[in-house]
Protein backbone atom coordinates (compact mmCIF):
# COMPACT_ATOMS: atom_id res chain seq x y z
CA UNK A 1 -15.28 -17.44 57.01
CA UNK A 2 -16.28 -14.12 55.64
CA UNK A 3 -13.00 -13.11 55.82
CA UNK A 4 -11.99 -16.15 53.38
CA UNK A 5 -14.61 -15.39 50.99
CA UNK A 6 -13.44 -11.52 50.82
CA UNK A 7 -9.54 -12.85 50.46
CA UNK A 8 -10.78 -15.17 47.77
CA UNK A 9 -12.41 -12.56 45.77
CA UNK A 10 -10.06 -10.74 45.74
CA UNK A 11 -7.10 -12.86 44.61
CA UNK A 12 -9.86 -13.72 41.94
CA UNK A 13 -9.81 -10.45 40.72
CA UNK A 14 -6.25 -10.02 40.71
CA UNK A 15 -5.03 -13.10 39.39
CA UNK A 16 -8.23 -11.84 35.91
CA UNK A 17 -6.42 -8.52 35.96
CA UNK A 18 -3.20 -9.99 35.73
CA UNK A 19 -4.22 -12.29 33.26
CA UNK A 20 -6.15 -9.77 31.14
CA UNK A 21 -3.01 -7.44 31.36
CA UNK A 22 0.15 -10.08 30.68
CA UNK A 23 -2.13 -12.43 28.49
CA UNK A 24 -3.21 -9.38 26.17
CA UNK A 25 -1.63 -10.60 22.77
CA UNK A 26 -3.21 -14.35 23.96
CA UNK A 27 -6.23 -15.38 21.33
CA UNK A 28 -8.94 -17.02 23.53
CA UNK A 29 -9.35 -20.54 22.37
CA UNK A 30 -12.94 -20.35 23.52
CA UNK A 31 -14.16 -17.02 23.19
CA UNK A 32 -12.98 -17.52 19.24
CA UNK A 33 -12.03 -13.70 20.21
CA UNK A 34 -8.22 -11.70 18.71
CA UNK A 35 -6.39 -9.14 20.34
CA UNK A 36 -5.57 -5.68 18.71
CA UNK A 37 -2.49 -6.32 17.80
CA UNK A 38 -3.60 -9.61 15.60
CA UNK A 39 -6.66 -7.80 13.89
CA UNK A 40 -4.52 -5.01 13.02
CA UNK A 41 -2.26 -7.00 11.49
CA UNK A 42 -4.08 -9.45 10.13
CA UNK A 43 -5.58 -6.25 8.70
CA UNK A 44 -1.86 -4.79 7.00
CA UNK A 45 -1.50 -8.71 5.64
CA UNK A 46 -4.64 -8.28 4.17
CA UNK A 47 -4.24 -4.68 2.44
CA UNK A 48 -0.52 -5.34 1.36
CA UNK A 49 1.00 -8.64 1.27
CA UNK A 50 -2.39 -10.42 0.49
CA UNK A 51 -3.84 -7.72 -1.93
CA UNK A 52 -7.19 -9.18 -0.75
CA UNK A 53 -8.95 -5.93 -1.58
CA UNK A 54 -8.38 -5.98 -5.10
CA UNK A 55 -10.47 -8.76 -6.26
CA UNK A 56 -12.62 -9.22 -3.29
CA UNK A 57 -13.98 -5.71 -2.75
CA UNK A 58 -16.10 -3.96 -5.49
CA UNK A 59 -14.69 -0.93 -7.02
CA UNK A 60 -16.51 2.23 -8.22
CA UNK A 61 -15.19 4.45 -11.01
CA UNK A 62 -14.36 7.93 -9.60
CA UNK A 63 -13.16 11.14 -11.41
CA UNK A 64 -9.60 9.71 -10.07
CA UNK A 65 -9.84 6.22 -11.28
CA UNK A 66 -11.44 3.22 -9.92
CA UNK A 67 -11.67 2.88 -5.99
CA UNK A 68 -12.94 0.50 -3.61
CA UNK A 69 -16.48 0.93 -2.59
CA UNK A 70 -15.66 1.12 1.28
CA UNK A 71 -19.54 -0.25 1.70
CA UNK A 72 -18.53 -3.54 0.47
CA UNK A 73 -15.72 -3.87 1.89
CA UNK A 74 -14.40 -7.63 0.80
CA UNK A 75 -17.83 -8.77 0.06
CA UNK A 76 -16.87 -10.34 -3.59
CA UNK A 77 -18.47 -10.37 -6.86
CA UNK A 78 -21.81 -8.43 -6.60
CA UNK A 79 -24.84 -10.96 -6.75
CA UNK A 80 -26.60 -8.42 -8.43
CA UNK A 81 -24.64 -7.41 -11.52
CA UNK A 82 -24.88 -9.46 -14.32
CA UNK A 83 -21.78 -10.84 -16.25
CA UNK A 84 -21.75 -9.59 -20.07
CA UNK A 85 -21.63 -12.21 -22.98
CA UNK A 86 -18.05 -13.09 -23.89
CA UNK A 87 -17.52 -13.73 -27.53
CA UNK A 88 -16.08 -16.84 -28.91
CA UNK A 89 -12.89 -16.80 -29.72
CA UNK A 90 -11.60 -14.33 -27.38
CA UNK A 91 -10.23 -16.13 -24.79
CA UNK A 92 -7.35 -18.66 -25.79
CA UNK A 93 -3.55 -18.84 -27.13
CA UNK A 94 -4.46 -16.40 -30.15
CA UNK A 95 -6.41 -13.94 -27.63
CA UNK A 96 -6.63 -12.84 -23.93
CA UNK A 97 -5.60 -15.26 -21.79
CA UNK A 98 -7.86 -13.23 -18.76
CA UNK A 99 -11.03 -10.63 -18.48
CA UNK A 100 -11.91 -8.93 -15.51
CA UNK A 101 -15.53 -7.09 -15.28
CA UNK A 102 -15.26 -3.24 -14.51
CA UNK A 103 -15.89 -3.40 -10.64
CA UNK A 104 -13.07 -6.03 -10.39
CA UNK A 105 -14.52 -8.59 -8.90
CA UNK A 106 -15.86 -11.30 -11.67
CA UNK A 107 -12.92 -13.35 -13.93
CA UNK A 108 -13.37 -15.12 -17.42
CA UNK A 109 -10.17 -17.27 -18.41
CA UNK A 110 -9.86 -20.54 -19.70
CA UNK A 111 -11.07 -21.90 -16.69
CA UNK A 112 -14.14 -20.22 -17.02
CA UNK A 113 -16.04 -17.34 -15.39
CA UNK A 114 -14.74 -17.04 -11.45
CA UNK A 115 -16.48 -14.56 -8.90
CA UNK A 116 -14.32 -13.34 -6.09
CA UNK A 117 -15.87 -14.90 -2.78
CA UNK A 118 -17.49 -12.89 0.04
CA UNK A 119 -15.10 -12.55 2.65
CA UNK A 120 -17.37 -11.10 5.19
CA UNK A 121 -18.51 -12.58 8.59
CA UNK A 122 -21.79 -12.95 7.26
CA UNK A 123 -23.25 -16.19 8.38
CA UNK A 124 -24.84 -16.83 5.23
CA UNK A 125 -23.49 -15.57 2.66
CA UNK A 126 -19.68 -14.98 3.59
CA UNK A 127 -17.06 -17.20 5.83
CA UNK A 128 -18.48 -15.96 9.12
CA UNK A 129 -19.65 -19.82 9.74
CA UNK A 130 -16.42 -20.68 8.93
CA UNK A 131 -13.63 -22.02 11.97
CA UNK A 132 -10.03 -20.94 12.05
CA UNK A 133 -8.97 -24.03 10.86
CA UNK A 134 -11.27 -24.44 7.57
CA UNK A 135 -9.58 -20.69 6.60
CA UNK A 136 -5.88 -21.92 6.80
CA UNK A 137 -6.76 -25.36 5.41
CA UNK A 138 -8.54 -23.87 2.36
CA UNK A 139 -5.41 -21.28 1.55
CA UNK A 140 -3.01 -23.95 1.98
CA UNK A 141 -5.10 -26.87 0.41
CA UNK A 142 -6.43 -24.20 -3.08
CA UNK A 143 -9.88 -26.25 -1.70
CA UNK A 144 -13.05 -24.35 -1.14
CA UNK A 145 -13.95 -25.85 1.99
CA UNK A 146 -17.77 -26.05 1.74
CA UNK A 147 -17.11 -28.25 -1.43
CA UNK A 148 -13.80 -29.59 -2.16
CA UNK A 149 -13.83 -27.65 -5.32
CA UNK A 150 -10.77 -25.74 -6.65
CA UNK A 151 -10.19 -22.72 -5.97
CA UNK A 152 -9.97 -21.04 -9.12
CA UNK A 153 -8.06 -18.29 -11.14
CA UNK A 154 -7.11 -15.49 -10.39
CA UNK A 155 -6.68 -16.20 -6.85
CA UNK A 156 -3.49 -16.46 -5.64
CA UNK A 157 -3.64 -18.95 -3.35
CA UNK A 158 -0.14 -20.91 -4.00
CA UNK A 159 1.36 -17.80 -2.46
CA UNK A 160 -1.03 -16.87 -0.07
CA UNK A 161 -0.91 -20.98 1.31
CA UNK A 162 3.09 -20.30 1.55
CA UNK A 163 1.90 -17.79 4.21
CA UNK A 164 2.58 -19.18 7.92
CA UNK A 165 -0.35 -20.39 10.00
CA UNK A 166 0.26 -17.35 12.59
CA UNK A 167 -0.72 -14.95 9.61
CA UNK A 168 -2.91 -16.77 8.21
CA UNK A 169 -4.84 -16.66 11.23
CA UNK A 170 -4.01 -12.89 11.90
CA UNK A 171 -6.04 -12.39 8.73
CA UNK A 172 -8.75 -15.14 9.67
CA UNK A 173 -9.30 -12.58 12.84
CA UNK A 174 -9.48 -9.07 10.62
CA UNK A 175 -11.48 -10.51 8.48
CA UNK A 176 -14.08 -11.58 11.39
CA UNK A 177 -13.80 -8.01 12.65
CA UNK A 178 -15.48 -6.23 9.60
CA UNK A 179 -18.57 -5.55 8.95
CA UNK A 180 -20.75 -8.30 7.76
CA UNK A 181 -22.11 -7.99 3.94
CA UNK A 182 -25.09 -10.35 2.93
CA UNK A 183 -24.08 -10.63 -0.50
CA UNK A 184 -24.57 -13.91 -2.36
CA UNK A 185 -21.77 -14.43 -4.87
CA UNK A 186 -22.47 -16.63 -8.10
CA UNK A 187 -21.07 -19.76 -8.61
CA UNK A 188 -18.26 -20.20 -11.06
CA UNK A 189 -19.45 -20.90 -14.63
CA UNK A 190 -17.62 -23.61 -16.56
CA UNK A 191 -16.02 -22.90 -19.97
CA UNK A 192 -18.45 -24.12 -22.42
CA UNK A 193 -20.92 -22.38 -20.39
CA UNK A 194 -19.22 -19.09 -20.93
């Protein structure tokens, strides 16, 4: 019997190993959990194809231009800077047709005044509470899951929701991989509001 029990731990152990070792690129459905290979990936999608980084991290103005500020990493729109007055008159078909605050991360168009989202895994305050599933659906849908609402200018998300579900995910799993940021971004202002 003790034999048994030693043979059966054994081929227990082997048969993990084996799994762990051929089953390396496999996500865990359970464990929510990426490999490597997907994080860093999802990582390049999101610091070339995606361009995530410009709008959703805050940049700092350095003696060789502006720069993202590598604490808040894709953490969106400061909740503590405040948005300056726009003037009537110049947004619209004889003005700009877009503003964009100095750090980047806060939009004024004819849609209104748009604050790039926190992109964190903060619980809170970013889309760590979000699944897998409300990621892809929202880039695919241009729906802000929590809401239904629209997502709004200038986010590209006609071309990122071309993007197949396998990168879309790879991204989903970088962007759980960084660092948290509590950072509560503003809601978007309407026009008349402006």
């Amino acid at each position: 019997m003790r034999r048994n029990m030693h043979y059966l731990v054994v081929m227990f152990v082997i048969g993990v190993s084996a799994a762990a070792f051929f089953g390396f690129g496999v996500r865990s459905a359970k464990s929510g959990k990426y490999s490597t290979a997907e994080i860093q990936r999802g990582k390049y999608l999101v610091s070339t194809a995606g361009g995530c980084n410009d709008c959703h991290t805050p940049h700092v103005l350095t003696s060789g231009g502006l720069v993202n500020d590598s604490t808040r990493l894709l953490s969106g729109a400061p909740s503590d800077e405040k948005v300056p007055v726009i003037p009537d008159g110049i947004i619209g078909s004889e003005g700009w047709s877009m503003l964009q605050s100095n750090d980047e991360t806060t939009f004024a168009g004819p849609w209104g005044v748009s604050f790039a989202a926190n992109l964190t895994p903060d619980k809170a305050t970013g889309i760590g509470s979000w699944t897998e599933k409300m990621f892809i659906e929202c880039l695919h849908d241009g729906k802000y899951w929590a809401t239904g609402r629209e997502l709004l200018p200038p986010m590209p998300w006609e071309e990122m929701g071309k993007m197949s579900d396998n990168d879309l995910r790879d991204i989903y799993a970088y962007l759980m991989s960084i660092k948290p940021v509590s950072n509560v971004v503003p809601s978007p202002v309407p026009p008349k509001q402006q």
